[in-house]
Each structure stands twice: as structure tokens, then as C-alpha cells.
PDB file of N, CA and C in Angstrom:
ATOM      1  N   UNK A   1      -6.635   9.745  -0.032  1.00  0.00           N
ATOM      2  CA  UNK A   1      -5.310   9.753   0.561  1.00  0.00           C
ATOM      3  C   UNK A   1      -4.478  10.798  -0.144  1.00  0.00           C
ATOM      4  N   UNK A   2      -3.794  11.442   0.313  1.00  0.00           N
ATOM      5  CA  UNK A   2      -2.676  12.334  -0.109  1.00  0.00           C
ATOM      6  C   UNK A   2      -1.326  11.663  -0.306  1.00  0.00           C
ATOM      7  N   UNK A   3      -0.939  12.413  -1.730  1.00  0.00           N
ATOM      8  CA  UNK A   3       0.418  12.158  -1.885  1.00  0.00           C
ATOM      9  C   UNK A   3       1.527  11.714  -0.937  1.00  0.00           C
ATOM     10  N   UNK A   4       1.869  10.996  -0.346  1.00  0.00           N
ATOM     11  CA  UNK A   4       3.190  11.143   0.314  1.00  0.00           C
ATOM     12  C   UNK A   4       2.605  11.123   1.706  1.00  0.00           C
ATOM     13  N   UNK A   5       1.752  10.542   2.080  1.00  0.00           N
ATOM     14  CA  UNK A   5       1.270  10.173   3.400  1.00  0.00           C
ATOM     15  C   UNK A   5       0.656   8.685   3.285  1.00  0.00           C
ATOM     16  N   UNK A   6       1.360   7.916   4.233  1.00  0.00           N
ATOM     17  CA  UNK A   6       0.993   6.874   3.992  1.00  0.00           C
ATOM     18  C   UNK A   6      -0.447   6.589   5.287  1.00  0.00           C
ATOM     19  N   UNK A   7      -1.231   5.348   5.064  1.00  0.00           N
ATOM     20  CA  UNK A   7      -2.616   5.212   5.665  1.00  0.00           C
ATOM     21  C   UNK A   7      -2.159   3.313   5.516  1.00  0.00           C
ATOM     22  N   UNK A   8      -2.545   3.250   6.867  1.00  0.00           N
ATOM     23  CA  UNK A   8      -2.529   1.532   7.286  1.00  0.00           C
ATOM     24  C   UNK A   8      -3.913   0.664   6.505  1.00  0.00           C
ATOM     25  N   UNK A   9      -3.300   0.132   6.044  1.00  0.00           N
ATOM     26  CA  UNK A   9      -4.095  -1.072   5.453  1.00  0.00           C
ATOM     27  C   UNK A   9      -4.761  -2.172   6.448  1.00  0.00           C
ATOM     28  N   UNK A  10      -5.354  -2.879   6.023  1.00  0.00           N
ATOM     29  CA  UNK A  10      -5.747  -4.325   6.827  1.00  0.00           C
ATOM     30  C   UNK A  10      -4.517  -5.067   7.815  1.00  0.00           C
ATOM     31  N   UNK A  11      -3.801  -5.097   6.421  1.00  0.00           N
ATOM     32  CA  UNK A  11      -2.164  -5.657   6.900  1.00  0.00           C
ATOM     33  C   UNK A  11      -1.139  -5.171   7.628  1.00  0.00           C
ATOM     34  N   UNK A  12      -0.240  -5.489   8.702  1.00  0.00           N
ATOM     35  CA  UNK A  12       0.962  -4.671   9.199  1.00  0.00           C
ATOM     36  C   UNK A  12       1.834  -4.590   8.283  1.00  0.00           C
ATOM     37  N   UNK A  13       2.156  -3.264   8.049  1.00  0.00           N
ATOM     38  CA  UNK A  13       3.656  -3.378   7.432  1.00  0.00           C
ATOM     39  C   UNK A  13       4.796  -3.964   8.173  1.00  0.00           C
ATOM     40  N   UNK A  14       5.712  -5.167   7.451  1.00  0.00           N
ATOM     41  CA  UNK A  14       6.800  -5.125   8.365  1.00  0.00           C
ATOM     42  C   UNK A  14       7.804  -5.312   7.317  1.00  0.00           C
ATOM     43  N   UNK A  15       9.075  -4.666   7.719  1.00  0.00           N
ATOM     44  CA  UNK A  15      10.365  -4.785   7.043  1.00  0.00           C
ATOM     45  C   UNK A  15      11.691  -5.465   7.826  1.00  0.00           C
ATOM     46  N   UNK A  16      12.349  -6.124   7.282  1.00  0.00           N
ATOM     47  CA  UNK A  16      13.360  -6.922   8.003  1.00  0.00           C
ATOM     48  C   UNK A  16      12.694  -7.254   9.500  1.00  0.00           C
ATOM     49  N   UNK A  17      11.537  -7.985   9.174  1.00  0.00           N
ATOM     50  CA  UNK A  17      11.164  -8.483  10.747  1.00  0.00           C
ATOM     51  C   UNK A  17      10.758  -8.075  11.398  1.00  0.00           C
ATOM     52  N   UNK A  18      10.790  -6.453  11.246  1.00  0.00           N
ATOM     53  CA  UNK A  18      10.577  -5.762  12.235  1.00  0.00           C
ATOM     54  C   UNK A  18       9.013  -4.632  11.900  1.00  0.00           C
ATOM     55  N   UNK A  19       8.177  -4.279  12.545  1.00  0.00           N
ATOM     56  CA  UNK A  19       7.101  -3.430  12.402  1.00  0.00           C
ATOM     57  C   UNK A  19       7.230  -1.881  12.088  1.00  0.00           C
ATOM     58  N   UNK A  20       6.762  -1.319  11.178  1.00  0.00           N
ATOM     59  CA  UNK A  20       7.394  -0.064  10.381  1.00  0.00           C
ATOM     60  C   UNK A  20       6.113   0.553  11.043  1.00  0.00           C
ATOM     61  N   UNK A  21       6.461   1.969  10.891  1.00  0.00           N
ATOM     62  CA  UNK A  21       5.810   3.125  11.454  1.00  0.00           C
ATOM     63  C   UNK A  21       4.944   3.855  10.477  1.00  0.00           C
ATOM     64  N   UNK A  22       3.952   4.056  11.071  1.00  0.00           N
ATOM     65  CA  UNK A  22       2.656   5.037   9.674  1.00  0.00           C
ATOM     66  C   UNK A  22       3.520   6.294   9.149  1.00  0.00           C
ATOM     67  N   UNK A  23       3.757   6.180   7.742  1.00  0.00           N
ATOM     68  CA  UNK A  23       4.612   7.395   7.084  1.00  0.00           C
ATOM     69  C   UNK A  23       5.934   6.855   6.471  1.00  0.00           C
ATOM     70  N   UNK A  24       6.840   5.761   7.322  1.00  0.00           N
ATOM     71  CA  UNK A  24       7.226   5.332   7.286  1.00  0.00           C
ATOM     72  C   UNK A  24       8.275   5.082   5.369  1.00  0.00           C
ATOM     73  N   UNK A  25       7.674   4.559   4.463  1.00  0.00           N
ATOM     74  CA  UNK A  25       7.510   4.192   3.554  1.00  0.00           C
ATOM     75  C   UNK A  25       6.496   4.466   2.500  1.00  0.00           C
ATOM     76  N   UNK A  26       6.090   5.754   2.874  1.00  0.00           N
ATOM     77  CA  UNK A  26       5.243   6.604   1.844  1.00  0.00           C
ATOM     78  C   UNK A  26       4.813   5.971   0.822  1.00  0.00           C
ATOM     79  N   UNK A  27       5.893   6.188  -0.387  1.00  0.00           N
ATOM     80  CA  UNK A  27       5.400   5.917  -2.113  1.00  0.00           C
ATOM     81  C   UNK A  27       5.325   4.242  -2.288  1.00  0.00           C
ATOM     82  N   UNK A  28       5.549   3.147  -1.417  1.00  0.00           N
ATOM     83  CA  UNK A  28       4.963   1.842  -1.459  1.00  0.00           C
ATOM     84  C   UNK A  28       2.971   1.743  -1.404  1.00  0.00           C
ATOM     85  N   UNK A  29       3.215   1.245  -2.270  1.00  0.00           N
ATOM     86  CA  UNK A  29       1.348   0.875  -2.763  1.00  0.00           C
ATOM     87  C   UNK A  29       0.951  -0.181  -2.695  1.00  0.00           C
ATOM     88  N   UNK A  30      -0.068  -0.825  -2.480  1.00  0.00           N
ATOM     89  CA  UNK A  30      -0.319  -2.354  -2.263  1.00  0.00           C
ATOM     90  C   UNK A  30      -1.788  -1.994  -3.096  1.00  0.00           C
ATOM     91  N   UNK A  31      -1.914  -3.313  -3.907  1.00  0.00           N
ATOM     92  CA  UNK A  31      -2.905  -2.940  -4.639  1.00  0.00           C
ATOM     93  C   UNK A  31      -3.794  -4.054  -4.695  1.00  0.00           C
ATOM     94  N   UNK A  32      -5.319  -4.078  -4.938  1.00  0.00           N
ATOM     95  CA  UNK A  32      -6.028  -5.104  -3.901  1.00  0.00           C
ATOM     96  C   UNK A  32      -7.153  -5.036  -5.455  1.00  0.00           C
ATOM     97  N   UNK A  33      -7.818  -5.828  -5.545  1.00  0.00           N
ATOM     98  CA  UNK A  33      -8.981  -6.267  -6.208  1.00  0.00           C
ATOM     99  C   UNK A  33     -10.487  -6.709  -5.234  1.00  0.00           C
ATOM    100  N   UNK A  34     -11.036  -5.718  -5.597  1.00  0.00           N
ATOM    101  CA  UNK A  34     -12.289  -6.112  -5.143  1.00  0.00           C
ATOM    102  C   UNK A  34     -13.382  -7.617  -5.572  1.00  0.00           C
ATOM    103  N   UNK A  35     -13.721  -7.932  -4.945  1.00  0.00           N
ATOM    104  CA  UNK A  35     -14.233  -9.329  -5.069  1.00  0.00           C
ATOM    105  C   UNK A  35     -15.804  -9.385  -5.385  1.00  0.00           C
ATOM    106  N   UNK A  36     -16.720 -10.455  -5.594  1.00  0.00           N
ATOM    107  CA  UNK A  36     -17.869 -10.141  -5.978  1.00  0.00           C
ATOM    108  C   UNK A  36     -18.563 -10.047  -4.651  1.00  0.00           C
ATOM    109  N   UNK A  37     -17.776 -10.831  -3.352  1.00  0.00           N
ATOM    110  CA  UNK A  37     -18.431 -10.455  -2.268  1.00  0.00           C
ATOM    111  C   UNK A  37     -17.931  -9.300  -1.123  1.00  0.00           C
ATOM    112  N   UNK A  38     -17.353  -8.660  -1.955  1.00  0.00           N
ATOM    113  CA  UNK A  38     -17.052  -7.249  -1.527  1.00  0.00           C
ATOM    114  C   UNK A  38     -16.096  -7.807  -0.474  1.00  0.00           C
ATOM    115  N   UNK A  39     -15.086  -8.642  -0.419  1.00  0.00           N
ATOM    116  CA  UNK A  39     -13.688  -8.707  -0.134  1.00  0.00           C
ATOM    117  C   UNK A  39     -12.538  -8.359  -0.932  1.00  0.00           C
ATOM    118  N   UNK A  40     -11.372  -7.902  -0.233  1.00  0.00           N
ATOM    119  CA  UNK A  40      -9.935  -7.566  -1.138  1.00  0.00           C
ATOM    120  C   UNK A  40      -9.412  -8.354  -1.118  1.00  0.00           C
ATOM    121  N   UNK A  41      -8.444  -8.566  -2.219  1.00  0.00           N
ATOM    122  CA  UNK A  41      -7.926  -9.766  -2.504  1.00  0.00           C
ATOM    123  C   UNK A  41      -6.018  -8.990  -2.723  1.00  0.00           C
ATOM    124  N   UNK A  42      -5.166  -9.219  -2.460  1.00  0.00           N
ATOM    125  CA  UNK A  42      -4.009  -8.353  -2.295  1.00  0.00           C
ATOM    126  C   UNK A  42      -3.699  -9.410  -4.161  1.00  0.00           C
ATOM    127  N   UNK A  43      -3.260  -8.239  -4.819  1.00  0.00           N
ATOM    128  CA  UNK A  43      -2.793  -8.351  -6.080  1.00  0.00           C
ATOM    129  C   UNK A  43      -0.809  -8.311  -5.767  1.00  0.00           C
ATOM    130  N   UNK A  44      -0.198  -7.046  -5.916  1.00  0.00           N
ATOM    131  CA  UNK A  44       0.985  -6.740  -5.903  1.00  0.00           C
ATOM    132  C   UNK A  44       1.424  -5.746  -5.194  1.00  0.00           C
ATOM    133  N   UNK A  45       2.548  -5.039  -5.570  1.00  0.00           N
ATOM    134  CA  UNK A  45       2.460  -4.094  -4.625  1.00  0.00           C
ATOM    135  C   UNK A  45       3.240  -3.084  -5.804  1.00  0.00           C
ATOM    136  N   UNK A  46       3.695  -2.167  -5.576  1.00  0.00           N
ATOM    137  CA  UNK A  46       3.921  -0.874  -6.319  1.00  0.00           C
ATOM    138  C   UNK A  46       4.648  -0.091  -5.735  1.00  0.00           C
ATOM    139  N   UNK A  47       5.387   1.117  -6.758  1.00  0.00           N
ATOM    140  CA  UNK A  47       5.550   2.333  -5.801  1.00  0.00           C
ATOM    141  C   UNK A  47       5.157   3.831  -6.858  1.00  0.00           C
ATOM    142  N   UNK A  48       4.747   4.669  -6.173  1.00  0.00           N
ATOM    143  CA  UNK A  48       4.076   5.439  -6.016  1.00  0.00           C
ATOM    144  C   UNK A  48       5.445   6.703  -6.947  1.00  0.00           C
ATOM    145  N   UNK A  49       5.196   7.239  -7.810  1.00  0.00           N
ATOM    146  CA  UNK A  49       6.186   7.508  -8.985  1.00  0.00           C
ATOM    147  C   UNK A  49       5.820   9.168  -8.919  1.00  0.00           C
ATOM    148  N   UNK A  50       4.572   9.798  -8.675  1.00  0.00           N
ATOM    149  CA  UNK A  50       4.176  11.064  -8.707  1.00  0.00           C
ATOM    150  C   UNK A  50       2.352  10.567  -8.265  1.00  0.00           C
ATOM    151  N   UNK A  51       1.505  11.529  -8.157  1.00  0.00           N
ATOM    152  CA  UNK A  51       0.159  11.709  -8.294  1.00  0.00           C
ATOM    153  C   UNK A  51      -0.514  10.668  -8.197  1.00  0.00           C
ATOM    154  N   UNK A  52      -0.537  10.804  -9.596  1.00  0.00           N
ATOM    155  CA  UNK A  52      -0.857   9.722 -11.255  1.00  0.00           C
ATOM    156  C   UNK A  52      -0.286   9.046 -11.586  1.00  0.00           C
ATOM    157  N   UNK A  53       0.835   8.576 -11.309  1.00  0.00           N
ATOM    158  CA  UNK A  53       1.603   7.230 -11.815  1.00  0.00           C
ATOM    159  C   UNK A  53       1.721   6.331 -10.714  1.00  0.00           C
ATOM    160  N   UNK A  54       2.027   5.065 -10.644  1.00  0.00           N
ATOM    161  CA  UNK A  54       2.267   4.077 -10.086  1.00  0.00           C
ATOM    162  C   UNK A  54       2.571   2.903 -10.702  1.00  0.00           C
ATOM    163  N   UNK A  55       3.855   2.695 -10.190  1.00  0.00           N
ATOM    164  CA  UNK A  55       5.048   1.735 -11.061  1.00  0.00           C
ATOM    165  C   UNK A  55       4.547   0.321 -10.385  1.00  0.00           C
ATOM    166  N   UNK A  56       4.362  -0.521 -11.371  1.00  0.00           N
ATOM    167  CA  UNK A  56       4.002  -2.241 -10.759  1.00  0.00           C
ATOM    168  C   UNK A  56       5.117  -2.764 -11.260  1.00  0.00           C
TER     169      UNK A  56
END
């Protein structure tokens, strides 16, 4: 994924109720743990600070 382009997850994004648009909310991160049976498990979420950083 590139900086500053956001890519749909499993999940819909929605904000105040309402369904947000791909790009939308860029530097938000959702961050997931892989499982032993190769399912994600949603941890927290984040935002996206530069590159290489990501603020929890």
C-alpha cells in the first residue's frame, strides 16, 4: 500500500453513521493480528504519522 492512499479492509468504514469513501481518511490504520488459523483478529486502530511511524 502507498502512503496516503487508503485500501478497504474486510470491514466498512463508517463515520457518524454514515459510509465513508475509499481515500476518504487516508492516515487511519486498523491493525489486525494474525491467528494460528490464519484469521485476523482486529487489535486497534492508529494513525498513520509518516512512512514508518504509526501512532497507537
Amino acid at each position: 500500500v502507498e502512503c496516503g492512499v487508503s485500501v478497504r479492509g474486510p470491514l466498512p468504514l463508517v463515520y457518524n453513521g454514515l459510509p465513508t469513501d475509499k481515500g476518504e481518511w487516508p492516515w487511519l490504520v486498523a491493525m489486525f493480528i494474525k491467528s494460528k488459523t490464519a484469521s485476523l483478529q482486529f487489535q486497534c486502530g492508529a494513525s498513520l504519522l509518516s512512512r514508518t511511524i504509526v501512532l497507537t
